[in-house]
Each structure stands twice: as structure tokens, then as C-alpha cells.
C-alpha atoms as a PDB file:
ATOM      1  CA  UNK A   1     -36.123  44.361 -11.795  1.00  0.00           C
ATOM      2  CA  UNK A   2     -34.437  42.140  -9.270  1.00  0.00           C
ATOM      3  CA  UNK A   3     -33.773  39.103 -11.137  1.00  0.00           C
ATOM      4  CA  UNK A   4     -30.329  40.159 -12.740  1.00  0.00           C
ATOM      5  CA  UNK A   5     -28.791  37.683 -15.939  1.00  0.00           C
ATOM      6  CA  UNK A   6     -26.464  36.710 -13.262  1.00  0.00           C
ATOM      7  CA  UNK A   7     -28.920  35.093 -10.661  1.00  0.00           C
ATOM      8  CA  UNK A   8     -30.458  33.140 -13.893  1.00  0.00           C
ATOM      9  CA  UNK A   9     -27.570  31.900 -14.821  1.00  0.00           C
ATOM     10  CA  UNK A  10     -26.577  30.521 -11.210  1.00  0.00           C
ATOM     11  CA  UNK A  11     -30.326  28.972 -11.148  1.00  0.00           C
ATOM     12  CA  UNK A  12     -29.421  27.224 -14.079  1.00  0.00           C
ATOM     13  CA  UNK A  13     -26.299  25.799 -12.287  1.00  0.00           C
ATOM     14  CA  UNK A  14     -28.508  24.974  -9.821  1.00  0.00           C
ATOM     15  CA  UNK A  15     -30.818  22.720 -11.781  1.00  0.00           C
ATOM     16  CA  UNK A  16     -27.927  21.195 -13.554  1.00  0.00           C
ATOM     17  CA  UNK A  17     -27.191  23.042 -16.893  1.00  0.00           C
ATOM     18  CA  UNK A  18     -23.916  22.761 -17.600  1.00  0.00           C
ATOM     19  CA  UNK A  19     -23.919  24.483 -21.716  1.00  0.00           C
ATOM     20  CA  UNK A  20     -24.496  27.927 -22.694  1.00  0.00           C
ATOM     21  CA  UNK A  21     -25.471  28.964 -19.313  1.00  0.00           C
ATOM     22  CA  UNK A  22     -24.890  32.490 -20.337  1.00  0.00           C
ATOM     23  CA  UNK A  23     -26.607  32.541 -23.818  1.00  0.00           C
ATOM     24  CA  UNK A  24     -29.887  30.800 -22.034  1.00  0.00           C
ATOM     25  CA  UNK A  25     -29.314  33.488 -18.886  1.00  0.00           C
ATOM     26  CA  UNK A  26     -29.759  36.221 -21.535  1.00  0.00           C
ATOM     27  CA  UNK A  27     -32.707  34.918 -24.011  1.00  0.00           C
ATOM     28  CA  UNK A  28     -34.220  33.925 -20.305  1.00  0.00           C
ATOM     29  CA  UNK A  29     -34.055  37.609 -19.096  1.00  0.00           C
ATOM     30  CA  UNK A  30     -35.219  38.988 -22.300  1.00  0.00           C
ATOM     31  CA  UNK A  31     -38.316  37.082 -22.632  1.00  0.00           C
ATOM     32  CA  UNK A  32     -38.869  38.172 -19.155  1.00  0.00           C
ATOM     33  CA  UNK A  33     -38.844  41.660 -19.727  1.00  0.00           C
ATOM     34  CA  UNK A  34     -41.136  41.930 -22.309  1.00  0.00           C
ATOM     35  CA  UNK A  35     -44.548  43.622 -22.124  1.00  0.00           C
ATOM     36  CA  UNK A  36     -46.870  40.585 -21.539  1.00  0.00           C
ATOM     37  CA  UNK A  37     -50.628  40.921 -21.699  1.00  0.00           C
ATOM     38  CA  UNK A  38     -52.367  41.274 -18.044  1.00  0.00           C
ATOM     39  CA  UNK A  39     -55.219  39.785 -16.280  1.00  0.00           C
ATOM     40  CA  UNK A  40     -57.168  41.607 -13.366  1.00  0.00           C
ATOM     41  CA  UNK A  41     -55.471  41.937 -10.575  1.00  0.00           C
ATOM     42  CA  UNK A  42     -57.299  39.286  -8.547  1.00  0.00           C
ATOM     43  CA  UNK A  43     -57.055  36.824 -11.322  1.00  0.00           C
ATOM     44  CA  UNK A  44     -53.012  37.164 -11.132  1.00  0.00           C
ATOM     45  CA  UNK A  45     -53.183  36.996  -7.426  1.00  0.00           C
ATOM     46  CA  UNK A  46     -54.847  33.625  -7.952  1.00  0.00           C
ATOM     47  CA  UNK A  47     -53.026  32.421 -11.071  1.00  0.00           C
ATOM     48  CA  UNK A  48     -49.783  33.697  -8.322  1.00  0.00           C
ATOM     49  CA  UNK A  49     -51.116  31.018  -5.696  1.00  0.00           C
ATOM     50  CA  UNK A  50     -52.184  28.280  -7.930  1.00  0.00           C
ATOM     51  CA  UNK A  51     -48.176  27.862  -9.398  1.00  0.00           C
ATOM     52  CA  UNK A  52     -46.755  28.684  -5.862  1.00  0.00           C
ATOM     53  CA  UNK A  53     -49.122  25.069  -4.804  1.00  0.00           C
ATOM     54  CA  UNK A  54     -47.774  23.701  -7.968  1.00  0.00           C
ATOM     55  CA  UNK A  55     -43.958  24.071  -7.514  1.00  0.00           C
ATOM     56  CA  UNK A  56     -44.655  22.899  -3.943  1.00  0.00           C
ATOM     57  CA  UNK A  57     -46.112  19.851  -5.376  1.00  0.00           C
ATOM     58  CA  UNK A  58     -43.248  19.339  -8.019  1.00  0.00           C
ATOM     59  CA  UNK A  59     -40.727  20.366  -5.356  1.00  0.00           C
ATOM     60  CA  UNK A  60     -42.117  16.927  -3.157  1.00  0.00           C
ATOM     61  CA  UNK A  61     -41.950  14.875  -6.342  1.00  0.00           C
ATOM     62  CA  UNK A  62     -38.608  15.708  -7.070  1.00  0.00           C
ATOM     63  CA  UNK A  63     -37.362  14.983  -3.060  1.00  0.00           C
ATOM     64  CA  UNK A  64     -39.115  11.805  -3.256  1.00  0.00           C
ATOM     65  CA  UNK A  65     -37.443  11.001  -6.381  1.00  0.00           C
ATOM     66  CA  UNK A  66     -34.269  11.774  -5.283  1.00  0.00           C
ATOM     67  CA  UNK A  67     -35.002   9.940  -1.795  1.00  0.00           C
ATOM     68  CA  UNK A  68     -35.770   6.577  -4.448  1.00  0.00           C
ATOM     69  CA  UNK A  69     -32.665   7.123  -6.458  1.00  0.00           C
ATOM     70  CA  UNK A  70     -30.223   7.049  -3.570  1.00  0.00           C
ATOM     71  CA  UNK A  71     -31.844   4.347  -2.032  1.00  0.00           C
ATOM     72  CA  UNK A  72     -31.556   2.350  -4.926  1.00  0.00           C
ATOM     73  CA  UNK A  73     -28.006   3.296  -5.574  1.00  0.00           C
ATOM     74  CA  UNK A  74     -27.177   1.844  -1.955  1.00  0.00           C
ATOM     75  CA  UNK A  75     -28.776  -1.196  -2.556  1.00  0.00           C
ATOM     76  CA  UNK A  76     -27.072  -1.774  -5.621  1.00  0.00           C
ATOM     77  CA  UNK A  77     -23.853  -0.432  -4.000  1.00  0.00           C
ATOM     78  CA  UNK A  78     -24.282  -4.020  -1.693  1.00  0.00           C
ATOM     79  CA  UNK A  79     -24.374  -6.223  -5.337  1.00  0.00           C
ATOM     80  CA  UNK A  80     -21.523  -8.488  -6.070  1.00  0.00           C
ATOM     81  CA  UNK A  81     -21.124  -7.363  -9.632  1.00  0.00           C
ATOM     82  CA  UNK A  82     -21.354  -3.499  -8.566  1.00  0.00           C
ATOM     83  CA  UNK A  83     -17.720  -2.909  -9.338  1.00  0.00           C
ATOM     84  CA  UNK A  84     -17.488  -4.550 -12.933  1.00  0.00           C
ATOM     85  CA  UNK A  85     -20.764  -2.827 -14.109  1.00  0.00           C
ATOM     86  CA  UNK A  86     -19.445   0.686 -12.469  1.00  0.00           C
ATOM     87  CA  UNK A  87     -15.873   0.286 -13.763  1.00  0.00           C
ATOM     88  CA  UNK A  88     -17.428   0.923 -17.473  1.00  0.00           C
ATOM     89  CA  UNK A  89     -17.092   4.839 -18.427  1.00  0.00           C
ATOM     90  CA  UNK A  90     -21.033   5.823 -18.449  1.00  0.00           C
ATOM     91  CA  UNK A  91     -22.166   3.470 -15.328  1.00  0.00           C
ATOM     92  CA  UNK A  92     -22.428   4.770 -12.512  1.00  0.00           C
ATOM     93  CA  UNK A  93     -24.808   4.056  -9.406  1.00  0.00           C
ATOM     94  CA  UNK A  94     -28.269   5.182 -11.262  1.00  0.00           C
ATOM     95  CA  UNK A  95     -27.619   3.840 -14.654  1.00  0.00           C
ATOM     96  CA  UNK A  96     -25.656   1.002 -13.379  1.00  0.00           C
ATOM     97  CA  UNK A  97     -28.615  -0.329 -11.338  1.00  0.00           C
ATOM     98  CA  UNK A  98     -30.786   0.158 -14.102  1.00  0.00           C
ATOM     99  CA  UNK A  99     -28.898  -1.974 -16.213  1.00  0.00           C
ATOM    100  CA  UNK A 100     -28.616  -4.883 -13.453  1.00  0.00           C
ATOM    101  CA  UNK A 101     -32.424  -4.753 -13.134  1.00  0.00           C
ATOM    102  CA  UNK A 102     -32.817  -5.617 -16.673  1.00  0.00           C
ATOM    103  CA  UNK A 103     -30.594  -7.932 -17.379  1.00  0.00           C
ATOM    104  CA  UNK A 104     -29.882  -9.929 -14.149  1.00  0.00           C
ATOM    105  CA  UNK A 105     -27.558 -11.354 -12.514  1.00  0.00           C
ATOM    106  CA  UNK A 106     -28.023 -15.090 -13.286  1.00  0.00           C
ATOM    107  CA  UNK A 107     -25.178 -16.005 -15.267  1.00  0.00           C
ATOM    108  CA  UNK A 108     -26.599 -18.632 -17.531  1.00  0.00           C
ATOM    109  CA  UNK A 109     -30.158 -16.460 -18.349  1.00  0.00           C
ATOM    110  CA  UNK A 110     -28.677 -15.786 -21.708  1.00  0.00           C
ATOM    111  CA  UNK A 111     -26.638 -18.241 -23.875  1.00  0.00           C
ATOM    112  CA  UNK A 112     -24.263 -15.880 -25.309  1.00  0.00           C
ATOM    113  CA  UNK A 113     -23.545 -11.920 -26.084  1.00  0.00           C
ATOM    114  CA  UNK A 114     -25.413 -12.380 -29.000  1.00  0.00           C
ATOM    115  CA  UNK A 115     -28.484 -13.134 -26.974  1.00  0.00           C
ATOM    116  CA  UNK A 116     -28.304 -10.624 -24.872  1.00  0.00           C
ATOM    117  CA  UNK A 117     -27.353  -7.747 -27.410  1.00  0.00           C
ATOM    118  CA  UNK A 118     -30.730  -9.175 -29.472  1.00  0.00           C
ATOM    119  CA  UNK A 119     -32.516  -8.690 -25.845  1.00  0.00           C
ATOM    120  CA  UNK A 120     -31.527  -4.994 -25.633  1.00  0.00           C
ATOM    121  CA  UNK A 121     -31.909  -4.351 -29.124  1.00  0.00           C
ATOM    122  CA  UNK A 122     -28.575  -3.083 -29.923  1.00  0.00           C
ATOM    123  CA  UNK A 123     -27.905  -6.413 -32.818  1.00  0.00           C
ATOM    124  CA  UNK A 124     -28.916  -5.471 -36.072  1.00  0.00           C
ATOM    125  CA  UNK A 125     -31.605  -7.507 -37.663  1.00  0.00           C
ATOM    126  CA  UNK A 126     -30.504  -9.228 -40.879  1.00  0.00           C
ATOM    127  CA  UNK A 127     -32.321 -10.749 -43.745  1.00  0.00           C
ATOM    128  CA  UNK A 128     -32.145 -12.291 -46.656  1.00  0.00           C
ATOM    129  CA  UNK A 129     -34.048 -13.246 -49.581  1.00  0.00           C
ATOM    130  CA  UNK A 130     -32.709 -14.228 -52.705  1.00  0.00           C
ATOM    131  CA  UNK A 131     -29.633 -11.836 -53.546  1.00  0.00           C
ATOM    132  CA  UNK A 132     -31.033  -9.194 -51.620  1.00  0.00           C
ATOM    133  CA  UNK A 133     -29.933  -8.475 -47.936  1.00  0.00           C
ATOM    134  CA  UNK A 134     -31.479  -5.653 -45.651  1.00  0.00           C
ATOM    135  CA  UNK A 135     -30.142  -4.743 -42.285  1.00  0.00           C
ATOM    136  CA  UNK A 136     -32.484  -2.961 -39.961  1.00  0.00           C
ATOM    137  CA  UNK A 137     -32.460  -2.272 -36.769  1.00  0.00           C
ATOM    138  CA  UNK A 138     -34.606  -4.764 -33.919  1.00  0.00           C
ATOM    139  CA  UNK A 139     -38.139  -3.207 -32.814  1.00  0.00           C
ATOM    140  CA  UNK A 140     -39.034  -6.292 -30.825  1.00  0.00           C
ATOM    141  CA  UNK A 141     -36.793  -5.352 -27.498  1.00  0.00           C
ATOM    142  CA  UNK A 142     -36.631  -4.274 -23.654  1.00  0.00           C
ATOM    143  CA  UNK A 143     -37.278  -0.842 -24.371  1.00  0.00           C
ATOM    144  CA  UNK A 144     -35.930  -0.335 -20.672  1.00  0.00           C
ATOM    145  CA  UNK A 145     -32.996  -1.645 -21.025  1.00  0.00           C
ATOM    146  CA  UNK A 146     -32.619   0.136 -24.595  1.00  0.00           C
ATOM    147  CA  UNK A 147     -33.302   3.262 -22.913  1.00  0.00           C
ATOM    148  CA  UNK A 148     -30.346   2.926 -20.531  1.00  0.00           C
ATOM    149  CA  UNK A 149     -28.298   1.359 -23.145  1.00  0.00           C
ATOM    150  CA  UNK A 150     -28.943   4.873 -25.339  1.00  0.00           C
ATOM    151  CA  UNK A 151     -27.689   7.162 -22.106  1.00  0.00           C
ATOM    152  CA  UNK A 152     -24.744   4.907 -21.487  1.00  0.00           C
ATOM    153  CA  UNK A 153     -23.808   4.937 -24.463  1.00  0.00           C
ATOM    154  CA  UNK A 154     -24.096   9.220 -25.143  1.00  0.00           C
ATOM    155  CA  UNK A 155     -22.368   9.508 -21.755  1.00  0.00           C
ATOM    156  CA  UNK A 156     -19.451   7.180 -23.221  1.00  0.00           C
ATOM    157  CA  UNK A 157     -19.195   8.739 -26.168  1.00  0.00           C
ATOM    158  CA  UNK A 158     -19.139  12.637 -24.120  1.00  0.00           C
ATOM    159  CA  UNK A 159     -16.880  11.983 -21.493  1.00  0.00           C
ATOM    160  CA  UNK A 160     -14.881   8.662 -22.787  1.00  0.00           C
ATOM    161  CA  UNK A 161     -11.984   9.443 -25.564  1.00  0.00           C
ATOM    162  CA  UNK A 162     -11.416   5.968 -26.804  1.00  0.00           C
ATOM    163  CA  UNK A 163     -15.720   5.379 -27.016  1.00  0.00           C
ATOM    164  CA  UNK A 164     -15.729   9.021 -28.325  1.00  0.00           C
ATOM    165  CA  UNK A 165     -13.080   8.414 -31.234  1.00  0.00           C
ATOM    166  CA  UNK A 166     -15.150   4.610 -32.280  1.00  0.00           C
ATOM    167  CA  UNK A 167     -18.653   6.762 -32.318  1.00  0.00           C
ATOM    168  CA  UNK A 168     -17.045   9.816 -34.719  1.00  0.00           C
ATOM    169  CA  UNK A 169     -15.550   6.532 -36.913  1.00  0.00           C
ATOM    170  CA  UNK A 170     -19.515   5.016 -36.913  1.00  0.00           C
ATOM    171  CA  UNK A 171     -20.462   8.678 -37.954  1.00  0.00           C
ATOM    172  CA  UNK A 172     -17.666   9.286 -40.401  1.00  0.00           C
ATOM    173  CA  UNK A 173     -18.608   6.353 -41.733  1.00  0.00           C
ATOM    174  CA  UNK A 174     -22.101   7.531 -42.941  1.00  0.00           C
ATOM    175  CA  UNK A 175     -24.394   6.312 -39.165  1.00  0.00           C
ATOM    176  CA  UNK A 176     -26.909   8.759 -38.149  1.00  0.00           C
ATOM    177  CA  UNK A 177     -26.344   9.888 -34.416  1.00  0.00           C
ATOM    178  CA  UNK A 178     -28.970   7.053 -33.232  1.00  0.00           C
ATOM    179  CA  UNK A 179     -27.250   4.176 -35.018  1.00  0.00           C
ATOM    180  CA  UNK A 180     -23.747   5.680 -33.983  1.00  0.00           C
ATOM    181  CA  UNK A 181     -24.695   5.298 -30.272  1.00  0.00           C
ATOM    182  CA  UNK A 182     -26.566   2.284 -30.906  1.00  0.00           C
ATOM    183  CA  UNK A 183     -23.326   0.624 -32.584  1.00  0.00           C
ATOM    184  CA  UNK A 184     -21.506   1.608 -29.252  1.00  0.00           C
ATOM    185  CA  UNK A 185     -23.751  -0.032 -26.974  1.00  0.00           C
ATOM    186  CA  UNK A 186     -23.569  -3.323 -28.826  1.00  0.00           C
ATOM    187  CA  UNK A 187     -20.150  -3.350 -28.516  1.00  0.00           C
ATOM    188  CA  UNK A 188     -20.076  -2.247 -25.098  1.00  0.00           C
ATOM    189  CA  UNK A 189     -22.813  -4.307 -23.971  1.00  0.00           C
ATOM    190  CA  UNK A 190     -20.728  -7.657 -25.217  1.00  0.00           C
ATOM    191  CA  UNK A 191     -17.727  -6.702 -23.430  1.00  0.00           C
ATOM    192  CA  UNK A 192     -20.020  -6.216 -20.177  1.00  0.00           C
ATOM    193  CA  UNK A 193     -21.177  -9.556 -20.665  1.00  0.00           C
ATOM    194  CA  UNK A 194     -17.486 -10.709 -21.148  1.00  0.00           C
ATOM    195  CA  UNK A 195     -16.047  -9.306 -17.741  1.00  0.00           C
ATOM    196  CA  UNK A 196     -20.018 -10.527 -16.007  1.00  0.00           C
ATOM    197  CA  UNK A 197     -18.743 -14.087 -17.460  1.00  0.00           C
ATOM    198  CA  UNK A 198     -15.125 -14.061 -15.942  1.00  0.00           C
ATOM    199  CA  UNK A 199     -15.294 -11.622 -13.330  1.00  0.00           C
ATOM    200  CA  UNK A 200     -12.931  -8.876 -14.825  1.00  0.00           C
ATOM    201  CA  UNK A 201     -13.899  -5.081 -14.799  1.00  0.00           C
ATOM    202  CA  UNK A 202     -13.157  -2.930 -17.808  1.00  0.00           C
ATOM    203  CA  UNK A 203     -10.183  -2.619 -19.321  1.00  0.00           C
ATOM    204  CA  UNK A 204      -9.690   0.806 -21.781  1.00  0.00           C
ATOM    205  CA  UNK A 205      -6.673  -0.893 -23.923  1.00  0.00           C
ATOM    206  CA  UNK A 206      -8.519  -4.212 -24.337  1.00  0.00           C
ATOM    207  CA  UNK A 207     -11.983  -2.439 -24.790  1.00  0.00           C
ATOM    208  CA  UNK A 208     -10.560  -0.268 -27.556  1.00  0.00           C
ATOM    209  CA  UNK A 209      -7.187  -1.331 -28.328  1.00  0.00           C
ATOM    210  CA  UNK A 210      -5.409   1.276 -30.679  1.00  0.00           C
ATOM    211  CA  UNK A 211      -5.960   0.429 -34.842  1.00  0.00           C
ATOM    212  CA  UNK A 212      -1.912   0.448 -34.960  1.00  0.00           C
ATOM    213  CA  UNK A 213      -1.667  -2.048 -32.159  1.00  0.00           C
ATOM    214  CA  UNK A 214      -1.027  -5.701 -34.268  1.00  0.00           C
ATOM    215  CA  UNK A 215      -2.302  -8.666 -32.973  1.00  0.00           C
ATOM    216  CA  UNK A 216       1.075  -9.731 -32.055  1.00  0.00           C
ATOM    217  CA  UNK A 217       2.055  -7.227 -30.466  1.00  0.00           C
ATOM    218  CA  UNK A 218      -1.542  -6.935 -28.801  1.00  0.00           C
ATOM    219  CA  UNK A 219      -0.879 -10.431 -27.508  1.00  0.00           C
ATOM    220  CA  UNK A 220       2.160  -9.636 -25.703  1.00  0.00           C
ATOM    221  CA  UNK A 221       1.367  -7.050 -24.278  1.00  0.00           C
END
């Protein structure tokens, strides 16, 4: 048996696992050496070739998709606003130019922050009737631009400690996961739209100034 727990786990570095390489290495291995029921010989030989012309095929996808994503990257590299979108923590040259394809770059396509968080679906939808309010969340949205609004905001949240600490207060404060993430995006999609307007990148103590900070004190600094 040449495939050892240790050349698992480095093929899951490989492909880009980066938690409980180990753990996965060793359920991986097991599974592998059980007793599995058998097909004729010939049949395996065939069943052998037929995923051999199947990586193969996955193996071209996965260049070409590559090939696309760096291509893209450089293009969006060459945009004006590629250093304010990229100074937020969770852009970077993929999701970055996946957020500038949905939203644009004309500066006057949407009246306020409120227009565009209501675009990407991150603004709560409120109604009322009678003495009875509901708050849901919006349906009607650019899914795409949701999408990459949900990844910035989980990458935030993992690697950023300010956006980390306001998503744990959304949770401790009763938000499922989903909403949590989604209340992060809102806030960081209007403070995108803020430095898009003036031409500022992001600024951590401004973004997420410290609940002890007073506004005076805030003001002058």
C-alpha cells in the first residue's frame, strides 16, 4: 500500500485544504483500505481508463479556469479604483473584480449607499402595517453580487479582527451565521461606497472605531 497518510495529507495541501489536514488524511486512508466489492477484471481496467480521461478533462477545465482568473485579475489590476476596492480586508484581485463588475464604476449609477446596499441585498426589508413591523431580509437582488458580498464578508470576518469582533457582537446578539455575515456586508458595502465617492481607501480605525473611543475624542483624532 503505497499511498501512506502522509502523501494524503500533502495532496490535500496541494488542492488547498488548510483545516484538519491530518484528521481528513486518516478517515481518507481508512476508507481506502477497506474491502470494497470487485468487478471483473476487464470491467476495472475500463472503469481505470474512463476516470484517467475524466481527470484529464477536469485537469483542462481547471487550467483554463485558472488561465481566466488571472487574466481577469490583470485587467482589473489596470482599473482606477483597484486600490480602494483591494485595500478592504477580504478583496483581493478575484473577488475584487467581481465586485467592480457588478456594481460599476459610474459614480452617479446609484443615488446613495442605501441604493446600492438594497441592489446587493444586504438592507433589510421593512414593513409596516398598523402596529405591527416585520423585518426580513430582500429576495429581489443581484444574486451575483450577493454571492461575492457573502465570501467577502466570511473572509472579513476569518482573517479581519476588528470585522471578526462586529460579526461575534451580530451573533451574540441572537443573528444566525447568514444574517451575521449579511449585517457585515451592509456595513462594509456602505463604507466601500464612501471611499468610491471621495477617493479614500479603507481605513481600520474609521471602519470600526473602538466602542470606548467618544465622539470627541474620535473627532480629534
Amino acid at each position: 500500500m503505497k499511498l501512506s497518510k502522509a502523501r494524503i495529507a500533502a495532496a490535500l495541501r496541494r488542492a488547498g485544504r488548510s483545516r484538519n489536514i491530518d484528521q481528513t488524511a486518516a478517515e481518507i486512508k481508512e476508507q481506502l483500505r477497506k474491502q470494497q466489492l470487485h468487478q471483473p477484471s476487464l470491467v476495472e481496467e475500463a472503469f481505470g481508463c474512463q476516470v484517467l480521461a475524466l481527470l484529464a478533462t477536469l485537469n483542462a477545465a481547471c487550467i483554463g479556469a485558472d488561465e481566466l482568473g488571472e487574466a481577469a485579475a490583470e485587467a482589473f489590476r489596470q482599473h482606477p479604483d483597484y486600490g480602494i476596492i483591494t485595500s478592504f480586508p477580504g478583496l483581493a484581485d478575484s473577488t475584487g473584480a467581481r465586485l467592480l463588475a457588478e456594481i460599476g464604476d459610474d459614480r452617479s449609477r446609484f443615488a446613495d449607499a442605501r441604493a446600492l446596499k438594497a441592489y446587493a441585498g444586504s438592507a433589510p426589508v421593512t414593513r409596516a402595517s398598523g402596529r405591527s413591523i416585520s423585518i426580513t431580509y430582500r429576495r429581489i437582488k443581484n444574486d451575483r453580487l450577493a454571492a461575492v458580498g457573502w465570501l467577502w464578508a466570511f473572509i472579513a470576518a476569518t482573517h479581519c479582527e476588528p470585522a471578526k469582533a462586529h460579526y461575534r457582537r451580530r451573533r451574540d446578539h441572537g443573528d444566525r451565521h447568514s444574517t451575521a455575515l449579511r449585517h457585515l456586508f451592509n456595513r462594509m458595502l456602505g463604507q466601500l461606497y464612501h471611499c468610491l465617492q471621495t477617493g479614500q481607501t479603507y481605513d481600520e480605525t474609521k471602519a470600526f472605531p473602538s466602542p470606548s473611543t467618544t465622539p470627541a475624542e474620535s473627532t480629534a483624532a
